[in-house]
Protein backbone atom coordinates (compact mmCIF):
# COMPACT_ATOMS: atom_id res chain seq x y z
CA UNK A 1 84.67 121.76 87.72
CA UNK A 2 81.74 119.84 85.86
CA UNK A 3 83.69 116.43 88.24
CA UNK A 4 84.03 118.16 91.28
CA UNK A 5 83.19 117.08 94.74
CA UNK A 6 82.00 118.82 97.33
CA UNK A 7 81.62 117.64 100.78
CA UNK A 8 80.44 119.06 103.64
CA UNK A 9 82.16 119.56 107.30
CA UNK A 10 80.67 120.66 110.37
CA UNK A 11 83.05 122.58 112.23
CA UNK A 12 84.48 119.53 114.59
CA UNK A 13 85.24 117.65 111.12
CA UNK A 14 87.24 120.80 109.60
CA UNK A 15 89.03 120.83 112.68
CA UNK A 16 89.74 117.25 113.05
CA UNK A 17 91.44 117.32 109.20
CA UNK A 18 93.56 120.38 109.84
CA UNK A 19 94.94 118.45 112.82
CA UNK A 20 95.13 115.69 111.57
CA UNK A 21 97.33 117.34 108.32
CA UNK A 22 99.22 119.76 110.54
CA UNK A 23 100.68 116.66 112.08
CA UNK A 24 101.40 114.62 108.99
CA UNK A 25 103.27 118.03 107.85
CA UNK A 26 105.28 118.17 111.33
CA UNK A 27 106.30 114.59 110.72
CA UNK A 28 107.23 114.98 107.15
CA UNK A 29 109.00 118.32 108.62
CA UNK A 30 111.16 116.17 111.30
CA UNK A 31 111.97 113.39 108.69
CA UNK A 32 113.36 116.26 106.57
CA UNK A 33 115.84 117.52 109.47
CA UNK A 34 116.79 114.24 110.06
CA UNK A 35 117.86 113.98 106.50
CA UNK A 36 118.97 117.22 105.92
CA UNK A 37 121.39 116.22 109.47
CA UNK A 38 122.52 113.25 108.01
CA UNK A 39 123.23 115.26 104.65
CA UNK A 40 125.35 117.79 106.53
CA UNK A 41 127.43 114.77 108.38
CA UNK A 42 128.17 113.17 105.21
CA UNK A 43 129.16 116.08 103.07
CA UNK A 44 130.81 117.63 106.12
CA UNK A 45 134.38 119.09 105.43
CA UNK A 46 135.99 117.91 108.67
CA UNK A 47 137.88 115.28 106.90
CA UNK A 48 135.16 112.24 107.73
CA UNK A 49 132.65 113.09 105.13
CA UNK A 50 132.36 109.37 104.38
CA UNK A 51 130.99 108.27 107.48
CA UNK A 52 128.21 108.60 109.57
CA UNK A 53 127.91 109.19 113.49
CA UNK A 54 127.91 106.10 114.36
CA UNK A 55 129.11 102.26 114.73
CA UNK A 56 128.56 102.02 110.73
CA UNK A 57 130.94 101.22 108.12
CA UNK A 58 132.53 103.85 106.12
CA UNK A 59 130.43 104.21 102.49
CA UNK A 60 131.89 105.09 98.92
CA UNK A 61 128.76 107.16 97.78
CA UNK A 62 125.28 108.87 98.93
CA UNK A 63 123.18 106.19 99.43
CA UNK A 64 119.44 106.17 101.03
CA UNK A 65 119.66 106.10 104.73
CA UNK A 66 116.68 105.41 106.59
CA UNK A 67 115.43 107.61 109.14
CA UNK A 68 116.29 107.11 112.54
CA UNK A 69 112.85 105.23 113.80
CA UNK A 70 113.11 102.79 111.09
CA UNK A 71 114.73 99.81 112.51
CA UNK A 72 116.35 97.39 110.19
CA UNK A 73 118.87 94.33 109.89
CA UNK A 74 121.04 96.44 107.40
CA UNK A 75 121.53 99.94 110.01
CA UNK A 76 121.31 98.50 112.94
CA UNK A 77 123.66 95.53 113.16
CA UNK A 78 127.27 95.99 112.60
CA UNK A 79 127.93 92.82 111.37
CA UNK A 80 125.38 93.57 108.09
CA UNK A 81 126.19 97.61 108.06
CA UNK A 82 127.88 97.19 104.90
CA UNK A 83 125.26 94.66 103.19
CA UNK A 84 123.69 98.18 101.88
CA UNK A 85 126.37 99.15 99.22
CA UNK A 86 126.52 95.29 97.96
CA UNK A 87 122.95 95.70 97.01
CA UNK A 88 122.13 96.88 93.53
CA UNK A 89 119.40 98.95 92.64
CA UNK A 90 118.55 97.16 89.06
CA UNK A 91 119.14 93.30 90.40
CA UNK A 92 115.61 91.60 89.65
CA UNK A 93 113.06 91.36 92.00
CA UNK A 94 114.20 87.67 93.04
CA UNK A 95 117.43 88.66 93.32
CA UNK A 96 116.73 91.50 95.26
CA UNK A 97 113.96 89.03 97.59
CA UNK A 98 117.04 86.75 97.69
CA UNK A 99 119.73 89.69 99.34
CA UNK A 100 117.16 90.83 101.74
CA UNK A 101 116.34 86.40 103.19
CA UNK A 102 120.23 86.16 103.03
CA UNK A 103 121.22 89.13 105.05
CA UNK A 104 119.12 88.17 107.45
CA UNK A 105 119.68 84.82 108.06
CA UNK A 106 116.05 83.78 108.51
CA UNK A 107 113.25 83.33 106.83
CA UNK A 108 110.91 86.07 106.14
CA UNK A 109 106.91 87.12 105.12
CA UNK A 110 106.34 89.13 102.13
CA UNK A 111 105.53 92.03 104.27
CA UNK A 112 108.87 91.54 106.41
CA UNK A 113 110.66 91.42 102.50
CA UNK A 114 109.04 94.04 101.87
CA UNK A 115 109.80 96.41 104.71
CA UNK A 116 113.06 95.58 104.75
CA UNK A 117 113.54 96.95 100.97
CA UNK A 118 111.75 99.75 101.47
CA UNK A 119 114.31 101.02 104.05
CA UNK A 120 117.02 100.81 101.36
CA UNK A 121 115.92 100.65 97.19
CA UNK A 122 114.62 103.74 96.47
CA UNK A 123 113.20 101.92 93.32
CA UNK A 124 110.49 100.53 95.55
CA UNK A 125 108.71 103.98 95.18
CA UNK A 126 108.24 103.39 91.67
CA UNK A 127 106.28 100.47 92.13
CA UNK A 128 102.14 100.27 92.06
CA UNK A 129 101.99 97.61 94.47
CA UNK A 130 105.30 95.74 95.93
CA UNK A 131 103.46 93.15 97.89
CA UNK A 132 102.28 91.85 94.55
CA UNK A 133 105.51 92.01 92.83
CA UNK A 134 107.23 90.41 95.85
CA UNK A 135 104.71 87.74 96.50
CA UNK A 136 104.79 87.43 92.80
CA UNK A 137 108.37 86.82 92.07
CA UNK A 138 108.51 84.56 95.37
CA UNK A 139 105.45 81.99 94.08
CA UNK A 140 107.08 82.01 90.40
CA UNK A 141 110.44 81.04 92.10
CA UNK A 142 108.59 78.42 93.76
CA UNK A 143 106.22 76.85 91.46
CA UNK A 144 109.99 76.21 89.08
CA UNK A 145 111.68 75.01 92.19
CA UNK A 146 113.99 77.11 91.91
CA UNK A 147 115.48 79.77 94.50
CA UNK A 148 113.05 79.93 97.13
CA UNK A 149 110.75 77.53 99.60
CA UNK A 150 108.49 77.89 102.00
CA UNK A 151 106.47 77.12 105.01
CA UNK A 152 103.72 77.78 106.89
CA UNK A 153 103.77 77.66 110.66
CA UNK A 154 101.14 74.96 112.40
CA UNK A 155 98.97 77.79 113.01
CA UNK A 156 97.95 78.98 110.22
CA UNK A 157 100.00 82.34 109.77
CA UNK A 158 101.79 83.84 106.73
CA UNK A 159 103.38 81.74 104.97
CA UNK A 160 107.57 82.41 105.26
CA UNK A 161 109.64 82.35 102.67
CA UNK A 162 113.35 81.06 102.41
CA UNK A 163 116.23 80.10 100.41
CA UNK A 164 116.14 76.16 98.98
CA UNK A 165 119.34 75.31 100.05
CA UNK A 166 117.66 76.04 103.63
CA UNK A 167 114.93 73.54 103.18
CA UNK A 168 115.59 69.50 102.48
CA UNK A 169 113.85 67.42 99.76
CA UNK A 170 110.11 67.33 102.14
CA UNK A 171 110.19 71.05 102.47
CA UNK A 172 111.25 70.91 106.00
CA UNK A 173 113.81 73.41 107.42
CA UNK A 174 117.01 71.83 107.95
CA UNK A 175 118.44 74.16 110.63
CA UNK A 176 115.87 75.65 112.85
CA UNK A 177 118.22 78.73 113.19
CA UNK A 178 116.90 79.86 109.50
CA UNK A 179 113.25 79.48 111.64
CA UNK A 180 111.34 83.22 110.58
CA UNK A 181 110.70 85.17 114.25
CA UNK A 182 106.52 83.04 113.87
């Protein structure tokens, strides 16, 4: 205990960090019966254990299902509900970047590539920092001209990434539908 630290709390502090824990434990507690209800659904022996409550496609094996609150492209709308078990789990990062742009028809930040992978590759836990691998993967793409292009809006923002063949010879987007949501 030669390392230890000790700090001190008034009262008001210890309370405010038991709070402030009990909560984090109540959510981690309600994300746990929402996946232990969506476990129960799919293993279910009514004779539908391969589907879900809802408007989504029927699935082939357990895969990682977001939690309710999470909004995303790939649970929300039905015409992507199956892009999920296309995706594979040891595809390289670019090719992975590349899935998540294409699925969503748009371009996309880092951050928004990076949210929307965390919702379904449950190798994204492994990973130290996945802003820098993401970022990473999308500049090497880049710099080879290969892949991936990008712009920045007028204003200064993020910079949003998106698949060459969206992008003519200048850099400019050739159909402002593939525009990112600036």
């Amino acid at each position: 205990m030669e390392d230890a630290l000790i700090v001190k709390l008034n009262e008001s502090q210890r309370n405010e960090l038991v709070s402030y824990y009990r909560g984090k434990l109540n959510e981690l507690e309600s994300q746990a019966n929402n996946y232990r209800d969506l476990l129960r659904q799919l293993t279910s022996p009514s004779g539908e254990s391969n589907y879900v409550e809802s408007n989504h496609a029927p699935i082939a094996k357990p895969i990682y299902v977001p939690a309710p609150s999470q909004a995303s492209v790939f649970t929300d709308n039905p015409e992507h509900s199956a892009a999920i078990k296309d995706y594979k789990q040891t595809w390289s990062w670019s090719m992975k970047i590349k899935y998540v742009i294409a699925s969503n028809g748009r371009c996309l930040t880092s951050r928004e590539i990076v949210d929307q992978l965390s919702l379904f590759d449950t190798s994204l836990t492994k990973v130290a920092d996945p802003m820098s691998s993401v970022s990473g993967s999308i500049s090497a793409k880049i710099s080879k001209g290969v892949i991936f292009d990008r712009y920045r809006p007028y204003d200064g923002a993020e910079y949003y990434t998106g698949l060459k063949e969206w992008f003519d010879e200048d850099g400019e987007l050739i159909d402002e539908n593939h525009r990112g949501s600036e």
